[in-house]
C-alpha atoms as a PDB file:
ATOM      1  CA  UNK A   1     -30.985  76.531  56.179  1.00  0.00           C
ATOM      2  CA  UNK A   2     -32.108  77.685  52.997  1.00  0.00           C
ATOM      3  CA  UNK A   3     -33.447  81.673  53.092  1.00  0.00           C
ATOM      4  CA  UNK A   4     -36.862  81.656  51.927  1.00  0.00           C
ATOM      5  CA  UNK A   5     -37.735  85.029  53.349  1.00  0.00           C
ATOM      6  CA  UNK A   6     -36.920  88.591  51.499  1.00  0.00           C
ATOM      7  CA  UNK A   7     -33.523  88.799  51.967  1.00  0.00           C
ATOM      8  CA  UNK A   8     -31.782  92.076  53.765  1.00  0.00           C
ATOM      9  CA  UNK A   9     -32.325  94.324  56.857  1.00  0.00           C
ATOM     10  CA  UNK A  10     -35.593  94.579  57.297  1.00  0.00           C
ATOM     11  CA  UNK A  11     -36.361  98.266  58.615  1.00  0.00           C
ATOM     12  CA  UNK A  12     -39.379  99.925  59.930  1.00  0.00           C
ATOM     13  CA  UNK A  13     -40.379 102.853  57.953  1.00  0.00           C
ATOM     14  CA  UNK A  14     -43.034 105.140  58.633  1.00  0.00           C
ATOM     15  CA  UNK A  15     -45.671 105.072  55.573  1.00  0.00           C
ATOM     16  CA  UNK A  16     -48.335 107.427  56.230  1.00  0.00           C
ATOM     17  CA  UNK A  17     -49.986 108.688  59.360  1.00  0.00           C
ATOM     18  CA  UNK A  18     -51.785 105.430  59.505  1.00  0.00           C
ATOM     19  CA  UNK A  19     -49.109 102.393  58.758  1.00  0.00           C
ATOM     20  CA  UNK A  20     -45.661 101.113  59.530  1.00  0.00           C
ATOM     21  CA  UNK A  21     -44.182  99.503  56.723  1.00  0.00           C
ATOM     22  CA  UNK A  22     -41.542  96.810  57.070  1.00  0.00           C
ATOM     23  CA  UNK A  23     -39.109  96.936  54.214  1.00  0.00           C
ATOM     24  CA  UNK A  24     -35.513  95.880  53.090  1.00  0.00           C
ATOM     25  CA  UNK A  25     -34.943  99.603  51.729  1.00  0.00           C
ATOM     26  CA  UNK A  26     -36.265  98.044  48.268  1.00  0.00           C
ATOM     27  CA  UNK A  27     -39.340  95.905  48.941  1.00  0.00           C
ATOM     28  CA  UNK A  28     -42.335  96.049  51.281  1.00  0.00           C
ATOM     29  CA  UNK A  29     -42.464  93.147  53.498  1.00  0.00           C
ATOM     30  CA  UNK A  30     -46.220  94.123  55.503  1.00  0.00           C
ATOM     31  CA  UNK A  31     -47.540  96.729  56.880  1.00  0.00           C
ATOM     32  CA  UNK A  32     -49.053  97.275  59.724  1.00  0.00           C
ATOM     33  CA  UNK A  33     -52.015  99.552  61.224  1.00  0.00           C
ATOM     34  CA  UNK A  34     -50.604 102.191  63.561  1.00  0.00           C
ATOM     35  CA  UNK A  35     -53.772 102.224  65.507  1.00  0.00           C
ATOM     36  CA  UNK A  36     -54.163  98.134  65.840  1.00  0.00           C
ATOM     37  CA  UNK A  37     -52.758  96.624  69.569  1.00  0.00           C
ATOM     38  CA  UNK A  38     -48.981  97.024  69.957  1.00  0.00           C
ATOM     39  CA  UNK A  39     -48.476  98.236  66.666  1.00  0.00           C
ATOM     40  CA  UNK A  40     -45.144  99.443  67.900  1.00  0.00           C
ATOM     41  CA  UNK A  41     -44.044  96.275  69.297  1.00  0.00           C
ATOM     42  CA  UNK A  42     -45.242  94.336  66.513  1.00  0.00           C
ATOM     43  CA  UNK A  43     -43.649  96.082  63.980  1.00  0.00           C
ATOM     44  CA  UNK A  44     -40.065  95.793  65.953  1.00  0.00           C
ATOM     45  CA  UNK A  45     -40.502  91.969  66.162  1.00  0.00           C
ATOM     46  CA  UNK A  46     -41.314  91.489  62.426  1.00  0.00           C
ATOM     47  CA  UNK A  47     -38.553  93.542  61.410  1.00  0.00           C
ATOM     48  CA  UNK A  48     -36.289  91.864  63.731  1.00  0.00           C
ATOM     49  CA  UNK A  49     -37.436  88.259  62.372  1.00  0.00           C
ATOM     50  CA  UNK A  50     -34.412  87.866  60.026  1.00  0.00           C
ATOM     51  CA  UNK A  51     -31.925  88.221  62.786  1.00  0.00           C
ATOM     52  CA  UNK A  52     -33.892  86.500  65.087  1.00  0.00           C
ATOM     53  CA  UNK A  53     -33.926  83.114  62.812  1.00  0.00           C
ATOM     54  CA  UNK A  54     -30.433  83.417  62.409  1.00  0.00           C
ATOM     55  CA  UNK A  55     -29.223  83.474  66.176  1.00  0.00           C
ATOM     56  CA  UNK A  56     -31.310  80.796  67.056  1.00  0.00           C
ATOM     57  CA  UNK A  57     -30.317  78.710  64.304  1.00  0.00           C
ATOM     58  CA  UNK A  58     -26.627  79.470  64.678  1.00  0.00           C
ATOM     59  CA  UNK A  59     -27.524  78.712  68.853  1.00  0.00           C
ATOM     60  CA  UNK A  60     -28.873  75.121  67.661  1.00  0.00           C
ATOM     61  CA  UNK A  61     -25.746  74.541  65.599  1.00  0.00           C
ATOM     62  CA  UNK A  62     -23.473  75.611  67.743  1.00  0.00           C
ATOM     63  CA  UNK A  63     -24.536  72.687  70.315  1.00  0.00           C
ATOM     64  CA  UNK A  64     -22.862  69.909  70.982  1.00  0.00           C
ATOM     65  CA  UNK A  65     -24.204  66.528  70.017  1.00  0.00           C
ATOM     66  CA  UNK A  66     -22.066  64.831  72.948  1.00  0.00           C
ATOM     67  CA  UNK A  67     -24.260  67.829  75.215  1.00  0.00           C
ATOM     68  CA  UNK A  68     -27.223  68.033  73.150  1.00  0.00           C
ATOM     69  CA  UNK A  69     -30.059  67.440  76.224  1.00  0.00           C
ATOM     70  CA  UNK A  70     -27.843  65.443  78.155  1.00  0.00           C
ATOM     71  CA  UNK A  71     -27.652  62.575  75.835  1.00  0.00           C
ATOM     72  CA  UNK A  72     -31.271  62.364  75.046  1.00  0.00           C
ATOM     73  CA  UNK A  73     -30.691  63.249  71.408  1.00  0.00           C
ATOM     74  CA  UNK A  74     -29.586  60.280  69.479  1.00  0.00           C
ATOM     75  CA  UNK A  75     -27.757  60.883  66.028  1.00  0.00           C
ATOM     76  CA  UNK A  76     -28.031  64.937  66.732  1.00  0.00           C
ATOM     77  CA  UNK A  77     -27.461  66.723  63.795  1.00  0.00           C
ATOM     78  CA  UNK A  78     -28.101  70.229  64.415  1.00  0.00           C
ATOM     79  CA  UNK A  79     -27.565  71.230  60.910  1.00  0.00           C
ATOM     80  CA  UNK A  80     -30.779  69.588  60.055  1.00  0.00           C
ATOM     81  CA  UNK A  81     -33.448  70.837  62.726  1.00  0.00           C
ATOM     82  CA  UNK A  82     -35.912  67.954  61.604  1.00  0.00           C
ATOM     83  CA  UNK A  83     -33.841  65.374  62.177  1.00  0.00           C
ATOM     84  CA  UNK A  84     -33.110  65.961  65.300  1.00  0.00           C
ATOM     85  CA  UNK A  85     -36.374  67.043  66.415  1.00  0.00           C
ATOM     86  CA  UNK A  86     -37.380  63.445  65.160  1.00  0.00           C
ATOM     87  CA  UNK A  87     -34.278  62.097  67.090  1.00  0.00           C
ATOM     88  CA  UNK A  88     -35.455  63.333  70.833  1.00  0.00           C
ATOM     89  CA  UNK A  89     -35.913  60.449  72.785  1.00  0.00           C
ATOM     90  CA  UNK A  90     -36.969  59.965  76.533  1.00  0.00           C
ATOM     91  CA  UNK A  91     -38.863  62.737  78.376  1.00  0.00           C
ATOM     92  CA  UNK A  92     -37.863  66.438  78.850  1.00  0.00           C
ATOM     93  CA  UNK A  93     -35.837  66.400  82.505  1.00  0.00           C
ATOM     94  CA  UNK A  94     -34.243  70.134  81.866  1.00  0.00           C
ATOM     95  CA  UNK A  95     -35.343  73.328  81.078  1.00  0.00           C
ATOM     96  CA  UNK A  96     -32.818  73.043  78.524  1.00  0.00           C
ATOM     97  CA  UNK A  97     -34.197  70.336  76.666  1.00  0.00           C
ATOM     98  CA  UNK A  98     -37.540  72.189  76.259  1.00  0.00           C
ATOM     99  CA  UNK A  99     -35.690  75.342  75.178  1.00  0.00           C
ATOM    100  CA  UNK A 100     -34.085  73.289  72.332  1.00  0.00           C
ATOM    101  CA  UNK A 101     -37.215  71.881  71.410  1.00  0.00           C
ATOM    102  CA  UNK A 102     -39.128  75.218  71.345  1.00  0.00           C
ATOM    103  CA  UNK A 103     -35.908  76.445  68.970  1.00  0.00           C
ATOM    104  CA  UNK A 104     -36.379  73.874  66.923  1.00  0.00           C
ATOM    105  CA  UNK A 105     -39.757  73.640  66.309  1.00  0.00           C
ATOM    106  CA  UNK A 106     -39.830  78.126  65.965  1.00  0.00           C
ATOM    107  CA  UNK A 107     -36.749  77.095  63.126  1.00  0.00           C
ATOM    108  CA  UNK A 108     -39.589  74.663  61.801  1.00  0.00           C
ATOM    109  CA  UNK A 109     -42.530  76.809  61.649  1.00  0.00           C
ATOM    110  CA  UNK A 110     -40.410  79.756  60.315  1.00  0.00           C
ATOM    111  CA  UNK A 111     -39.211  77.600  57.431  1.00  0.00           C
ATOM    112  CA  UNK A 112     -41.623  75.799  56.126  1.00  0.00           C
END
């Protein structure tokens, strides 16, 4: 996976009475309204976003093609998420096999 995003911890710090800001110590990421819904919570998951895409994309490549939705995957090659999102064959029988697909297509849409 090539990193795209600003690179280092992102960090909440607090910018004025009014805003969060994310940073990485150096650079503003966003900022967000204190008084907009879940501020808080908002600003904890965009600052955790970094670590977030790398757990689940060390989760997907730490699978198994042999286990990879019991079988359903043909050619799985975790290292490249759009292959093997291409690669699913036959319907969803696990909750596992929708998990994967949900990690792959969140590894998608945060890449791209």
């Amino acid at each position: 996976m090539e990193t795209k995003h600003t690179k280092g911890e992102w960090i909440i710090e607090t910018q004025s009475l009014s805003q969060f800001a994310i940073t990485n110590r150096h650079r503003a990421i966003c900022f967000i309204p204190k008084f907009s819904q879940n501020a808080d919570a908002n600003a904890k998951l965009i600052a955790a976003a970094p670590e977030l895409l790398e757990a689940l994309v060390g989760l997907i490549n730490s699978i198994n093609p042999e286990d990879a939705c019991r079988g359903k995957y043909k050619d799985f090659q975790p290292e490249n998420p759009e292959i093997a999102k291409k690669a699913y064959v036959g319907a969803k029988s696990t909750p596992a096999d929708e998990q994967i697909l949900k990690a792959l297509e969140a590894i998608e849409k945060a890449t791209k």
